[in-house]
N, C-alpha and C. Protein backbone atom coordinates (compact mmCIF):
# COMPACT_ATOMS: atom_id res chain seq x y z
N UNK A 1 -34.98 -15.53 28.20
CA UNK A 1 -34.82 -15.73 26.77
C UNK A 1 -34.59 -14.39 26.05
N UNK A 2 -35.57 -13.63 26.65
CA UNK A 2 -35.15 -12.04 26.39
C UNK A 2 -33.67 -11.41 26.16
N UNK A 3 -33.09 -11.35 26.92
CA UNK A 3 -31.97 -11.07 27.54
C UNK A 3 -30.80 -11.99 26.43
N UNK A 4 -30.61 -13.29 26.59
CA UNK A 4 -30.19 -13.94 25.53
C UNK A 4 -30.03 -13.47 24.36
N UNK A 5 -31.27 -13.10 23.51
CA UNK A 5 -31.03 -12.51 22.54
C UNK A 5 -30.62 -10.87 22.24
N UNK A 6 -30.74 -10.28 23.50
CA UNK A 6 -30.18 -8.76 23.11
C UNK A 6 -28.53 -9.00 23.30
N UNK A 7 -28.22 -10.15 24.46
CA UNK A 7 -26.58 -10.29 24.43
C UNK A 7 -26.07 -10.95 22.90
N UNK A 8 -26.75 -11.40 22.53
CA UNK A 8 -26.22 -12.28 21.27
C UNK A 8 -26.49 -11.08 19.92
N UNK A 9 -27.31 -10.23 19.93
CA UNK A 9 -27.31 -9.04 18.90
C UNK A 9 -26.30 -8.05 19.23
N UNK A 10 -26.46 -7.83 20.16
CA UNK A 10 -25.08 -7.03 20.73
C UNK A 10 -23.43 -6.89 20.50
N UNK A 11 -23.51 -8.76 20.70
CA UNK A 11 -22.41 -8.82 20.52
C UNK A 11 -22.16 -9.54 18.95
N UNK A 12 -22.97 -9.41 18.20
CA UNK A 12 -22.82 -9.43 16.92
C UNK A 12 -22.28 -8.37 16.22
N UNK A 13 -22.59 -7.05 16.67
CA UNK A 13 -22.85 -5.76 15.72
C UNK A 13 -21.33 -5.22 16.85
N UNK A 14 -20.97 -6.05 17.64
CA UNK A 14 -19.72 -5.53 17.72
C UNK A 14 -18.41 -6.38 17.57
N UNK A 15 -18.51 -7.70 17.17
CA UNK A 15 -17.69 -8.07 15.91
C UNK A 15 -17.86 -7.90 14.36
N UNK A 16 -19.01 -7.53 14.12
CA UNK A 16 -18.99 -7.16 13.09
C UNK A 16 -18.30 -5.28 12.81
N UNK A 17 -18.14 -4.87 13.94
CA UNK A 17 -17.48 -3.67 13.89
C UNK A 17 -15.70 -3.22 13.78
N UNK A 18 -15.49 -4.59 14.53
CA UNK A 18 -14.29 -5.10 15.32
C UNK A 18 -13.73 -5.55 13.31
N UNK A 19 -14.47 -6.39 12.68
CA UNK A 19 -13.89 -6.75 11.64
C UNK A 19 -13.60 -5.70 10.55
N UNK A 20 -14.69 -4.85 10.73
CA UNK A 20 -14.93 -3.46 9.66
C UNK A 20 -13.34 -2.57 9.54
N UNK A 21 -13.54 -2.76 10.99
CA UNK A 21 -11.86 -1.75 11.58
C UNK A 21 -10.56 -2.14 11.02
N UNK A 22 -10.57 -3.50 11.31
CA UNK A 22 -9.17 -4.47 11.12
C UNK A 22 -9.35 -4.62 9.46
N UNK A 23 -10.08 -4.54 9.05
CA UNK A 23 -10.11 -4.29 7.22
C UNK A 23 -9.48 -2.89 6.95
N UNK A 24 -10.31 -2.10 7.58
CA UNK A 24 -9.69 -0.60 6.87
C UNK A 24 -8.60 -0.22 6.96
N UNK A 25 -7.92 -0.41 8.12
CA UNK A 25 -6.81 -0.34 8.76
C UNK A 25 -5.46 -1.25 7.72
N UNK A 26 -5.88 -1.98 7.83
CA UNK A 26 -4.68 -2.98 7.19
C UNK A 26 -4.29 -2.90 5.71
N UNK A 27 -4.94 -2.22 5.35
CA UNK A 27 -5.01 -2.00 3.49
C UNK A 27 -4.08 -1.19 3.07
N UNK A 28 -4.62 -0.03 3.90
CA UNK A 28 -4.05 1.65 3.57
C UNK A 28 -2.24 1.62 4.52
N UNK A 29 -2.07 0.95 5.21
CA UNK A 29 -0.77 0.37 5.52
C UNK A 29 0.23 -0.32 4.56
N UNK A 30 -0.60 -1.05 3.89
CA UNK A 30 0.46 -2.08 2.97
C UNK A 30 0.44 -0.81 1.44
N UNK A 31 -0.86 -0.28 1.09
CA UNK A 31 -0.50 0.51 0.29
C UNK A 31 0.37 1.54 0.31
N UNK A 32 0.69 1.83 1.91
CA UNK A 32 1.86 3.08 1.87
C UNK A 32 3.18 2.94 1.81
N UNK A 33 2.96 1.33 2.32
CA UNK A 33 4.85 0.97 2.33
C UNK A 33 4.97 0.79 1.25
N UNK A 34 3.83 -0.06 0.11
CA UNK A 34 4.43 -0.10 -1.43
C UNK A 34 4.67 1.02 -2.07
N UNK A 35 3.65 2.33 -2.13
CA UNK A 35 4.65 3.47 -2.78
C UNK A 35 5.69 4.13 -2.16
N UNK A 36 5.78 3.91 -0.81
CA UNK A 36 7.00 4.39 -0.34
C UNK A 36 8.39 3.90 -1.29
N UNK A 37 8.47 2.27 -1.34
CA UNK A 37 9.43 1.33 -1.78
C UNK A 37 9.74 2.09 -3.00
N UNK A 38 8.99 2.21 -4.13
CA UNK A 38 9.07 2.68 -5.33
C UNK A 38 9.57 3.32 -6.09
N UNK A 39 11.28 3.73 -6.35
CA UNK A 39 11.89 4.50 -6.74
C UNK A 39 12.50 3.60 -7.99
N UNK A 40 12.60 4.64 -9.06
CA UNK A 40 13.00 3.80 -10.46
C UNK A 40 14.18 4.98 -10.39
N UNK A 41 15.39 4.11 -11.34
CA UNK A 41 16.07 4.98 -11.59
C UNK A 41 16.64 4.45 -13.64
N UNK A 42 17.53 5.03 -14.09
CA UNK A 42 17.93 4.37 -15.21
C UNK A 42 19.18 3.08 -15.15
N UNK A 43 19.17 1.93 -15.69
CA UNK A 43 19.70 1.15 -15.34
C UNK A 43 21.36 1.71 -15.97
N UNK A 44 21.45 2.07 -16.92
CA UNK A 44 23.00 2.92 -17.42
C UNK A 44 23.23 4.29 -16.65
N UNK A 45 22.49 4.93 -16.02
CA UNK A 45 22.81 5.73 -14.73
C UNK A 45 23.37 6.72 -15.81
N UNK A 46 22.52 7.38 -16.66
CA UNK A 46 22.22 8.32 -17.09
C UNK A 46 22.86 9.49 -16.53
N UNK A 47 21.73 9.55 -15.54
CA UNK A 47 21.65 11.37 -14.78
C UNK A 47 22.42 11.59 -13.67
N UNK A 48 23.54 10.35 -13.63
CA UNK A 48 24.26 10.25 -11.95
C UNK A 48 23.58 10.07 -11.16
N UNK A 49 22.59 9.31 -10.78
CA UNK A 49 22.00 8.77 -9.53
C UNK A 49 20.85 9.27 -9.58
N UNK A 50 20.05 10.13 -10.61
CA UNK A 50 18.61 10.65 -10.75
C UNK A 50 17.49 9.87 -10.34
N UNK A 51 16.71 9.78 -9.77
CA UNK A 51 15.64 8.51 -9.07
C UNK A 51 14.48 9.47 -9.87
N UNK A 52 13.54 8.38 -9.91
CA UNK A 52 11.99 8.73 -10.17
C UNK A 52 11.21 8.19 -9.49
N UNK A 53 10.06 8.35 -9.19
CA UNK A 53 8.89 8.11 -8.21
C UNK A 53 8.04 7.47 -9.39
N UNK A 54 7.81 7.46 -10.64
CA UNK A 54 7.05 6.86 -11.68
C UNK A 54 7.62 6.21 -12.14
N UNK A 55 7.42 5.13 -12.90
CA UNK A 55 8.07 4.30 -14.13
C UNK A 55 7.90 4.95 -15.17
N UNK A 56 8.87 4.79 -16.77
CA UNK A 56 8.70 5.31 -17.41
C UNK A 56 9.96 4.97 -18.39
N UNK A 57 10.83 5.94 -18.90
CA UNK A 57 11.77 6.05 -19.99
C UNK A 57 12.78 7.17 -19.63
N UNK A 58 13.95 6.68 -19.76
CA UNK A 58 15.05 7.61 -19.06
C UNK A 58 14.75 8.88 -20.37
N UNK A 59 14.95 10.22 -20.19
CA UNK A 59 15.11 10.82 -21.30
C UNK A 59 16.17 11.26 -22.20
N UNK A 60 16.92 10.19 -21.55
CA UNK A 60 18.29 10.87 -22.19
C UNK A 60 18.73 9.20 -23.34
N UNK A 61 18.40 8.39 -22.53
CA UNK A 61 18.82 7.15 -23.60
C UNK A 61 17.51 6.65 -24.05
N UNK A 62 16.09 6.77 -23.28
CA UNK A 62 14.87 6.35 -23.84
C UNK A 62 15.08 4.60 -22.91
N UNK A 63 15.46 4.38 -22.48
CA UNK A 63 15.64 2.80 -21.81
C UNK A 63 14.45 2.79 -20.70
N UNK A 64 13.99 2.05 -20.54
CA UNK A 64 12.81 1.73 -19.39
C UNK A 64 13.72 2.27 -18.04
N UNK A 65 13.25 2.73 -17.31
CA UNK A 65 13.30 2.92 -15.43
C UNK A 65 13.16 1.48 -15.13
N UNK A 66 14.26 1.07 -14.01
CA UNK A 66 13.85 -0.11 -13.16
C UNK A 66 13.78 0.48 -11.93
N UNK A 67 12.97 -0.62 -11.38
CA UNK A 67 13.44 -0.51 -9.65
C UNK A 67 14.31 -0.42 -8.68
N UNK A 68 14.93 0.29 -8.06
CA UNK A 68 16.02 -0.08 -7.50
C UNK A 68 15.48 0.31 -5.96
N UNK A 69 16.37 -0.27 -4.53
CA UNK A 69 16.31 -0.55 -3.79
C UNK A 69 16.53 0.93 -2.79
N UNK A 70 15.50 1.31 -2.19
CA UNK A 70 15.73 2.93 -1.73
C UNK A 70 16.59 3.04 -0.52
């Protein structure tokens, strides 16, 4: 009965480790491909092809940054 329960604590605290991992892991992945994706540029193409890494306001016409496809 002994034994039983050290295999069954055991192998608790190592799915519960197993899950800890596969959380941390998977987050910081999807967050890197989304700022990777992220390039705004001005939709009237302002600056000749100028890209930005922020959203914001072109400075030359003041028009919002969209997204465009990197």
């Amino acid at each position: 009965m002994k034994k039983a329960k050290i295999l069954m604590a055991t192998g608790m605290f190592f799915l519960a480790g197993m899950m800890f991992t596969a959380c941390g892991s998977e987050g910081t992945e999807t967050q890197e491909q989304t700022a990777e994706k992220a390039v705004y540029q001005c939709p009237m193409d302002c600056e000749d092809g100028k890209t930005y890494e922020e959203e914001g306001q072109c400075p030359l016409c003041e028009m919002d940054l969209q997204v465009i496809d990197a």
